[in-house]
PDB file of N, CA and C in Angstrom:
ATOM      1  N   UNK A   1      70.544  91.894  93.000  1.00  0.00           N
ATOM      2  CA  UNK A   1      71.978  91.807  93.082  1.00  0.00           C
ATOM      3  C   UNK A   1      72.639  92.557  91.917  1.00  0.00           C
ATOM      4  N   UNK A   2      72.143  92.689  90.778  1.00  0.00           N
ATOM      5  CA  UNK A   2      72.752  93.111  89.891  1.00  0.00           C
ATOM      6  C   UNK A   2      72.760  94.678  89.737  1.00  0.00           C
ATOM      7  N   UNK A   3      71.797  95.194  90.032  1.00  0.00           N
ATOM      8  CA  UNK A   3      71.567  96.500  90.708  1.00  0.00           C
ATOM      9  C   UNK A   3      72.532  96.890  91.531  1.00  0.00           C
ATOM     10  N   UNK A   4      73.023  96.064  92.738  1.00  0.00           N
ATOM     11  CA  UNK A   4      73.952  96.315  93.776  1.00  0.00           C
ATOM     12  C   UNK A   4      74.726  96.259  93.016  1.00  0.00           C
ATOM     13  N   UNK A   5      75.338  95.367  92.776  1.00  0.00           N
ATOM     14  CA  UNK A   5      77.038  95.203  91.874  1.00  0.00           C
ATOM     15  C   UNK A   5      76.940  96.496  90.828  1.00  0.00           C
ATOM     16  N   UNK A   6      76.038  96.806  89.901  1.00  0.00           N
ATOM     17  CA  UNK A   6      76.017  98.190  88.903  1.00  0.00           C
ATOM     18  C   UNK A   6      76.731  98.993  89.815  1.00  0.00           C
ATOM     19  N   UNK A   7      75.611  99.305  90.466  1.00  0.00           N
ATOM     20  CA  UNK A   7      76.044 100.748  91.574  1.00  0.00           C
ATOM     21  C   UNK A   7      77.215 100.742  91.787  1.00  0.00           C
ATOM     22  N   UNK A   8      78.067  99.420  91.801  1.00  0.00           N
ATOM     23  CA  UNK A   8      79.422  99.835  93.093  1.00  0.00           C
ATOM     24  C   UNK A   8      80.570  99.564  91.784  1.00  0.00           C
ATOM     25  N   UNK A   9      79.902  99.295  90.769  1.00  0.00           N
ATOM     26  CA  UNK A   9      81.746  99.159  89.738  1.00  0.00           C
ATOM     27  C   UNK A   9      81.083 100.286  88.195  1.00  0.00           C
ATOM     28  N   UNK A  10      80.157 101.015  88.499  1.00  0.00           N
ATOM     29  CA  UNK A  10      79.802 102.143  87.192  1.00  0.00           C
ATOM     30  C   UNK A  10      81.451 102.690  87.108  1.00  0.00           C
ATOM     31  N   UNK A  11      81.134 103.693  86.299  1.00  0.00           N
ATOM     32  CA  UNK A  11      82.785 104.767  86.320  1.00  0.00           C
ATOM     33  C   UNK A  11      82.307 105.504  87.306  1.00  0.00           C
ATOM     34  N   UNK A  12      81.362 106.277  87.136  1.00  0.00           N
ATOM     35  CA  UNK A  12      81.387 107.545  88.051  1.00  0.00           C
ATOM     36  C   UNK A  12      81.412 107.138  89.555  1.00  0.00           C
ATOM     37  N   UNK A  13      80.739 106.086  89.820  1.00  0.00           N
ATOM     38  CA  UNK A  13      80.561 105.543  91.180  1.00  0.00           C
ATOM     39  C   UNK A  13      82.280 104.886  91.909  1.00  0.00           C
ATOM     40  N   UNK A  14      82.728 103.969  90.883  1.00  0.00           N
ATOM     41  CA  UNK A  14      84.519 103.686  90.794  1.00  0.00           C
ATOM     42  C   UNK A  14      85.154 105.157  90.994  1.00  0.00           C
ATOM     43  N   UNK A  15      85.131 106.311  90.447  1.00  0.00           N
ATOM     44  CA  UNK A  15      85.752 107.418  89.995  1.00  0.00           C
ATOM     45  C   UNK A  15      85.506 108.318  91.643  1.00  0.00           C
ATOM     46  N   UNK A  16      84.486 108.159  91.909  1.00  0.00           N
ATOM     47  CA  UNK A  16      83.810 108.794  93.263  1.00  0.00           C
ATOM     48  C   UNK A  16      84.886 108.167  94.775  1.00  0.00           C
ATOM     49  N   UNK A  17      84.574 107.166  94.272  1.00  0.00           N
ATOM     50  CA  UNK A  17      85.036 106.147  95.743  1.00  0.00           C
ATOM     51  C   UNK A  17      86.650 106.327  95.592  1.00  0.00           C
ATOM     52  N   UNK A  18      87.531 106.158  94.572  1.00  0.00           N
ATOM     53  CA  UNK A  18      88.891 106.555  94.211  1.00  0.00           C
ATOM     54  C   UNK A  18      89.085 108.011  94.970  1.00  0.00           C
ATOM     55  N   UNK A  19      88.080 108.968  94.598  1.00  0.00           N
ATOM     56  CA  UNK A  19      88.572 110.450  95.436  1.00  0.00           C
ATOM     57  C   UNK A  19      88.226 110.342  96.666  1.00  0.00           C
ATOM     58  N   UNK A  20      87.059 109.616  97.081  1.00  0.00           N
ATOM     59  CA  UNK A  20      86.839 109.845  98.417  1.00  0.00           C
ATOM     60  C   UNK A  20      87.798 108.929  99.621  1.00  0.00           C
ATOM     61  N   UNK A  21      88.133 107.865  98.756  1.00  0.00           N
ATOM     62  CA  UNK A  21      89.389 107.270  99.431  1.00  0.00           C
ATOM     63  C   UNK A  21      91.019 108.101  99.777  1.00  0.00           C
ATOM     64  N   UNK A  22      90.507 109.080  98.848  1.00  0.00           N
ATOM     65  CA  UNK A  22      91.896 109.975  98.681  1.00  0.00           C
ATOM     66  C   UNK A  22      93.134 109.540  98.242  1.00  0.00           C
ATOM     67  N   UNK A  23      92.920 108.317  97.062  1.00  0.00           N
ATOM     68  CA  UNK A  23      93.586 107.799  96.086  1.00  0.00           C
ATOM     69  C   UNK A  23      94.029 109.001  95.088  1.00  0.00           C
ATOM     70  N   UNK A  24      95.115 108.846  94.798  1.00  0.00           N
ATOM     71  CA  UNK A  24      95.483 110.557  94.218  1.00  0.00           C
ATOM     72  C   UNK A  24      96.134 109.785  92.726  1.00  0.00           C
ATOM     73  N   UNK A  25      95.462 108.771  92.230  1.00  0.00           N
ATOM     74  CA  UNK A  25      95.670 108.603  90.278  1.00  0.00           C
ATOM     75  C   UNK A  25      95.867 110.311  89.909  1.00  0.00           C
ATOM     76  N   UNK A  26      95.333 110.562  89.731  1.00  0.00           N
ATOM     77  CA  UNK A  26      95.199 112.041  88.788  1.00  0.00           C
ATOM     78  C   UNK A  26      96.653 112.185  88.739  1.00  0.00           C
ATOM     79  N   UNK A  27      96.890 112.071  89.406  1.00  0.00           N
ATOM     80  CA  UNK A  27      98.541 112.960  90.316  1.00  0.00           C
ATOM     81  C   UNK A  27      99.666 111.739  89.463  1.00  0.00           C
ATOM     82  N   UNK A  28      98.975 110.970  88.886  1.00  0.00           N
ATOM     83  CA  UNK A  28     100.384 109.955  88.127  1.00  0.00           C
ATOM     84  C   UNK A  28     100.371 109.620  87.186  1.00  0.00           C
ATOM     85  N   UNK A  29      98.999 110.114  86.363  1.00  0.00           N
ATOM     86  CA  UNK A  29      98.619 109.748  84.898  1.00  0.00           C
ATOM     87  C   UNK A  29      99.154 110.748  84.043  1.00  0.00           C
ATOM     88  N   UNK A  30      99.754 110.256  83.168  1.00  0.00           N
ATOM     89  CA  UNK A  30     100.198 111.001  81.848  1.00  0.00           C
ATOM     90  C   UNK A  30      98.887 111.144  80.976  1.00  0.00           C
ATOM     91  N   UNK A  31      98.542 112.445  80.712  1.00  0.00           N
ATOM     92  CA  UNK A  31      97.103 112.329  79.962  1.00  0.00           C
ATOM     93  C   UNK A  31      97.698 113.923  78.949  1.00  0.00           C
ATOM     94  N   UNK A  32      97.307 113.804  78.164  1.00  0.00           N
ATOM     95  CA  UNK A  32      97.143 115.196  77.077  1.00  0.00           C
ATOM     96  C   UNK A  32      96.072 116.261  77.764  1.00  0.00           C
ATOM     97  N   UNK A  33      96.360 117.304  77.506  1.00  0.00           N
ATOM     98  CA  UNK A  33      95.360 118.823  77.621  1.00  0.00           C
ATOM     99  C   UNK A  33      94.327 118.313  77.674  1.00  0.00           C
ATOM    100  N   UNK A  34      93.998 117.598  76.355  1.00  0.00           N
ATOM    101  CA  UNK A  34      92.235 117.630  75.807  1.00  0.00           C
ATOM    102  C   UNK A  34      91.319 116.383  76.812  1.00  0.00           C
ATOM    103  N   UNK A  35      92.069 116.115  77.672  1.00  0.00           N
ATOM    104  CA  UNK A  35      91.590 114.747  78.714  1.00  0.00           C
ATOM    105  C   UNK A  35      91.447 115.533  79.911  1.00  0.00           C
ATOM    106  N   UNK A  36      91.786 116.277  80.100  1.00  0.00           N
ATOM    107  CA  UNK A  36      91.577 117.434  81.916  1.00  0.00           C
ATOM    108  C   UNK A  36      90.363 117.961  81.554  1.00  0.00           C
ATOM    109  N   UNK A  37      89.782 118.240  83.108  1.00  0.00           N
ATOM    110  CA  UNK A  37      88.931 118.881  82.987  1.00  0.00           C
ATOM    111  C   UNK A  37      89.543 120.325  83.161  1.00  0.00           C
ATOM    112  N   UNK A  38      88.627 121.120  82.511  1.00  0.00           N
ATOM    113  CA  UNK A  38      89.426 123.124  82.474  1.00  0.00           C
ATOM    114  C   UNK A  38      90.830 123.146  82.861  1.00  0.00           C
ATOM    115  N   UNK A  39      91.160 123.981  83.840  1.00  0.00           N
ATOM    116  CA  UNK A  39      92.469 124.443  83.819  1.00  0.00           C
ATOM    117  C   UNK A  39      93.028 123.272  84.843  1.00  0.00           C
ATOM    118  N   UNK A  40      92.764 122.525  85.541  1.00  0.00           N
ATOM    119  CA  UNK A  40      92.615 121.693  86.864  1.00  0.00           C
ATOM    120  C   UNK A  40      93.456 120.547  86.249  1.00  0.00           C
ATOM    121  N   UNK A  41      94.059 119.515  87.329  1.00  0.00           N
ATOM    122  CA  UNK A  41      95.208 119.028  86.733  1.00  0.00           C
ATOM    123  C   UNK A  41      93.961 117.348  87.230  1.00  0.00           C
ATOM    124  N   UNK A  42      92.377 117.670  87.134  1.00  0.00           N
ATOM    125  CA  UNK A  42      91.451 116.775  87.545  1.00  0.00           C
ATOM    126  C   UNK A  42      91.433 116.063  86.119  1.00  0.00           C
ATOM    127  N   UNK A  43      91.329 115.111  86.293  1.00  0.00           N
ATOM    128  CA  UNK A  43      91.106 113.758  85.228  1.00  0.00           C
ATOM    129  C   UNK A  43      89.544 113.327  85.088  1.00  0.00           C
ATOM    130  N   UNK A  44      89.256 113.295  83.599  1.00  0.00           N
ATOM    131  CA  UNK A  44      87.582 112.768  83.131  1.00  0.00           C
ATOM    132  C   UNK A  44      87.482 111.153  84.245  1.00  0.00           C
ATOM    133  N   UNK A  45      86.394 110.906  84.839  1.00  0.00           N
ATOM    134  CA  UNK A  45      86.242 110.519  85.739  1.00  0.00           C
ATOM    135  C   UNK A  45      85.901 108.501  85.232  1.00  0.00           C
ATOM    136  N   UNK A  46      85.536 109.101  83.931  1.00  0.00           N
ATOM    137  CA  UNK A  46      85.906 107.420  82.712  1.00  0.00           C
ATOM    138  C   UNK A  46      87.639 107.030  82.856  1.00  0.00           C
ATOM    139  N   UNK A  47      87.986 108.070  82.986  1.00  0.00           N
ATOM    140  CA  UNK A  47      89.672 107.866  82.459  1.00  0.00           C
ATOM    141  C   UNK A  47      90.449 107.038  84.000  1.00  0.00           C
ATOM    142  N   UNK A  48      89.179 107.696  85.447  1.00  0.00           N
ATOM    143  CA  UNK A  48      89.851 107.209  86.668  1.00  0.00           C
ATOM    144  C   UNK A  48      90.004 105.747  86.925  1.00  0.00           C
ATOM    145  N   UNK A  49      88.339 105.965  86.442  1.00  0.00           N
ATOM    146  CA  UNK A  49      88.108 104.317  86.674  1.00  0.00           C
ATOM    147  C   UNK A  49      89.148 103.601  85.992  1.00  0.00           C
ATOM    148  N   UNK A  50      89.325 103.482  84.980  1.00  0.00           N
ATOM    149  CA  UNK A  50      90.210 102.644  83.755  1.00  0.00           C
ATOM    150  C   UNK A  50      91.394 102.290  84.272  1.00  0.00           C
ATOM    151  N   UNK A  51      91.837 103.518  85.052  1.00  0.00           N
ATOM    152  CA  UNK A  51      93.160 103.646  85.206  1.00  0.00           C
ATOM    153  C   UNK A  51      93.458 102.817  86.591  1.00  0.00           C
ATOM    154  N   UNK A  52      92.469 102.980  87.439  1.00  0.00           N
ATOM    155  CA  UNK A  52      92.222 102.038  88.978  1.00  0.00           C
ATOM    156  C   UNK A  52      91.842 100.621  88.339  1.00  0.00           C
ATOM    157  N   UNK A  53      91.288 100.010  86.944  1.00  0.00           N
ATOM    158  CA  UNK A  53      90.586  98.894  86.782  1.00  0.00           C
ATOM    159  C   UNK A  53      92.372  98.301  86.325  1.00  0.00           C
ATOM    160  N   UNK A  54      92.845  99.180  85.763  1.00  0.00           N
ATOM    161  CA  UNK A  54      94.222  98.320  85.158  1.00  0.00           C
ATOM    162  C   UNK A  54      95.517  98.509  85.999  1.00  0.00           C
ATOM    163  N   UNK A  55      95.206  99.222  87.574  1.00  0.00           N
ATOM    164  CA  UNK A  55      96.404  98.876  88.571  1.00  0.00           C
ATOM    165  C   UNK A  55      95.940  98.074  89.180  1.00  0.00           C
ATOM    166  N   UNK A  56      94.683  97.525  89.500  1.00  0.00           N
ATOM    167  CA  UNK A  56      94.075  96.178  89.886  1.00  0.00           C
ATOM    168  C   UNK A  56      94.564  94.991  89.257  1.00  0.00           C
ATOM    169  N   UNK A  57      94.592  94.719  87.389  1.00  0.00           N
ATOM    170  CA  UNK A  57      95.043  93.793  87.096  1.00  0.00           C
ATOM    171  C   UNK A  57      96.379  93.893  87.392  1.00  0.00           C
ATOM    172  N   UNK A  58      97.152  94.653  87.995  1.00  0.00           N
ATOM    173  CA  UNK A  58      98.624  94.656  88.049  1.00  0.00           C
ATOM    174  C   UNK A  58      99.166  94.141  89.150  1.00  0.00           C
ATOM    175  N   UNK A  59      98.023  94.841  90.160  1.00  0.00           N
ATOM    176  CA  UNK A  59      98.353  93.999  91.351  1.00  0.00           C
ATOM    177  C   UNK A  59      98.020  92.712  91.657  1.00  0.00           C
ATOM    178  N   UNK A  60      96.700  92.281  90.457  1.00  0.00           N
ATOM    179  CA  UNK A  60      96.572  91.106  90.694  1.00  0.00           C
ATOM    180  C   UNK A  60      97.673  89.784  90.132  1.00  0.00           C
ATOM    181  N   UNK A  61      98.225  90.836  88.565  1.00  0.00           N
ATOM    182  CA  UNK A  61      99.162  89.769  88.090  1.00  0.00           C
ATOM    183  C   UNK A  61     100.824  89.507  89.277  1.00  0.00           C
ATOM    184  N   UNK A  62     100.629  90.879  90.323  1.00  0.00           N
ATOM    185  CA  UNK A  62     102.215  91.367  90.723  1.00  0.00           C
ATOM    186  C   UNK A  62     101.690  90.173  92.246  1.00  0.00           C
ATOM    187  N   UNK A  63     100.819  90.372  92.866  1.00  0.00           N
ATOM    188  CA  UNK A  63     100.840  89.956  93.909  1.00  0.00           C
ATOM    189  C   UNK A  63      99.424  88.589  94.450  1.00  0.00           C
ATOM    190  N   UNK A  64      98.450  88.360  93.666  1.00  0.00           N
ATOM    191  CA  UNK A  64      97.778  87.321  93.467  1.00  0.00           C
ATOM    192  C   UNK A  64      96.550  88.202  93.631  1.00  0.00           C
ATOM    193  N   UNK A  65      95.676  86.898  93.653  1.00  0.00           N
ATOM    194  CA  UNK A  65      93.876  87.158  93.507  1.00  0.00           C
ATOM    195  C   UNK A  65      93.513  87.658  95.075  1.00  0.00           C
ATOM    196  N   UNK A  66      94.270  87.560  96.018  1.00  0.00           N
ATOM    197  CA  UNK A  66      93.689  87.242  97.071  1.00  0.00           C
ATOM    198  C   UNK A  66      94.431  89.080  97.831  1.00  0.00           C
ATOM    199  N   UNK A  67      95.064  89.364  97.547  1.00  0.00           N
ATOM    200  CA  UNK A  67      95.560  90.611  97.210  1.00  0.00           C
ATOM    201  C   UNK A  67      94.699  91.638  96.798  1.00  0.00           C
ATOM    202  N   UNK A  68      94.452  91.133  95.305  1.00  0.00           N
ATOM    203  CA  UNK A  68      93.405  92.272  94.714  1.00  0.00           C
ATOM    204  C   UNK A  68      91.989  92.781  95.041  1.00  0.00           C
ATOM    205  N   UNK A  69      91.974  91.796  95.956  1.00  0.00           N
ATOM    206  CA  UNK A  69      90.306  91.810  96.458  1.00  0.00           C
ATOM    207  C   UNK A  69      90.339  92.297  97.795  1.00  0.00           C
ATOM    208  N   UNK A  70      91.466  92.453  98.348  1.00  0.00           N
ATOM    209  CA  UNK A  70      91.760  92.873  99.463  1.00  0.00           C
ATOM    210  C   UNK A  70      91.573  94.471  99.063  1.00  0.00           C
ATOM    211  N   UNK A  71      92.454  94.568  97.953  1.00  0.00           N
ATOM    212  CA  UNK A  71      92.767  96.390  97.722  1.00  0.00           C
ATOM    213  C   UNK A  71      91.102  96.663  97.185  1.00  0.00           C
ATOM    214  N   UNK A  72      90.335  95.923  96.327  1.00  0.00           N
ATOM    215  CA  UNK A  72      89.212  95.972  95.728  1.00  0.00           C
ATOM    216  C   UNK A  72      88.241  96.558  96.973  1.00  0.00           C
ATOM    217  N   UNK A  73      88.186  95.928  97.480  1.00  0.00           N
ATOM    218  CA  UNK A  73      87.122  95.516  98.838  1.00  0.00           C
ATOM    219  C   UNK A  73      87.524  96.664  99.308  1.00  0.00           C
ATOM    220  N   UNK A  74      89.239  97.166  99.831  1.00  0.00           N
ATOM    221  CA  UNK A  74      89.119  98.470 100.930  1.00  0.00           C
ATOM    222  C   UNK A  74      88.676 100.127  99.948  1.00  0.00           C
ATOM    223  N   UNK A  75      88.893  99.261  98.491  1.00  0.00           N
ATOM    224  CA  UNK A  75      88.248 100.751  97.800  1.00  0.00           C
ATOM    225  C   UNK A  75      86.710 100.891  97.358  1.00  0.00           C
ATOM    226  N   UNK A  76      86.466  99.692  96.980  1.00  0.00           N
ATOM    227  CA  UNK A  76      85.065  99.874  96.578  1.00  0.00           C
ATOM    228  C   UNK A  76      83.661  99.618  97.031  1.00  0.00           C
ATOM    229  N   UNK A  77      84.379  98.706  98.625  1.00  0.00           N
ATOM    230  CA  UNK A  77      83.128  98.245  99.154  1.00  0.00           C
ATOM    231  C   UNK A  77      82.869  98.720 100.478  1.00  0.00           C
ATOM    232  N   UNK A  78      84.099  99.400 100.964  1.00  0.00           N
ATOM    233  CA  UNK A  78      84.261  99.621 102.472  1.00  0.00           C
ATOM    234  C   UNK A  78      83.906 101.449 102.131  1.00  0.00           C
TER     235      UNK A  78
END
């Protein structure tokens, strides 16, 4: 089990499932030059996760537990 759960909340694996959902963070984060990757307006893929882990607590504080696991579940498990 713990193996399973690793796999599905790492960054890169969080960071993966965010693009392939076609969750577009990149597109709303205020980040400095030295945080992009090259010329690309793409975000370090540590920085995605973080940024999806703390609109989770937002939605969890904005709209409850039962909410967040809803949005959790259609991004990270489905």
């Amino acid at each position: 089990m713990t193996d399973y759960k690793q796999d599905k909340v790492a960054n890169h694996m969080l960071s993966q499932r965010i693009l392939d959902k076609g969750i577009r963070i990149d597109d709303v984060m205020r980040v400095g030059h030295g945080h992009l990757k090259g010329h690309s307006r793409s975000i370090e893929e540590n920085m995605r996760a973080d940024c999806f882990e703390a609109l989770m607590a937002a939605v969890y504080l904005s709209f409850g537990m039962d909410e967040a696991r809803r949005v959790i579940r259609a991004v990270v498990l489905d």
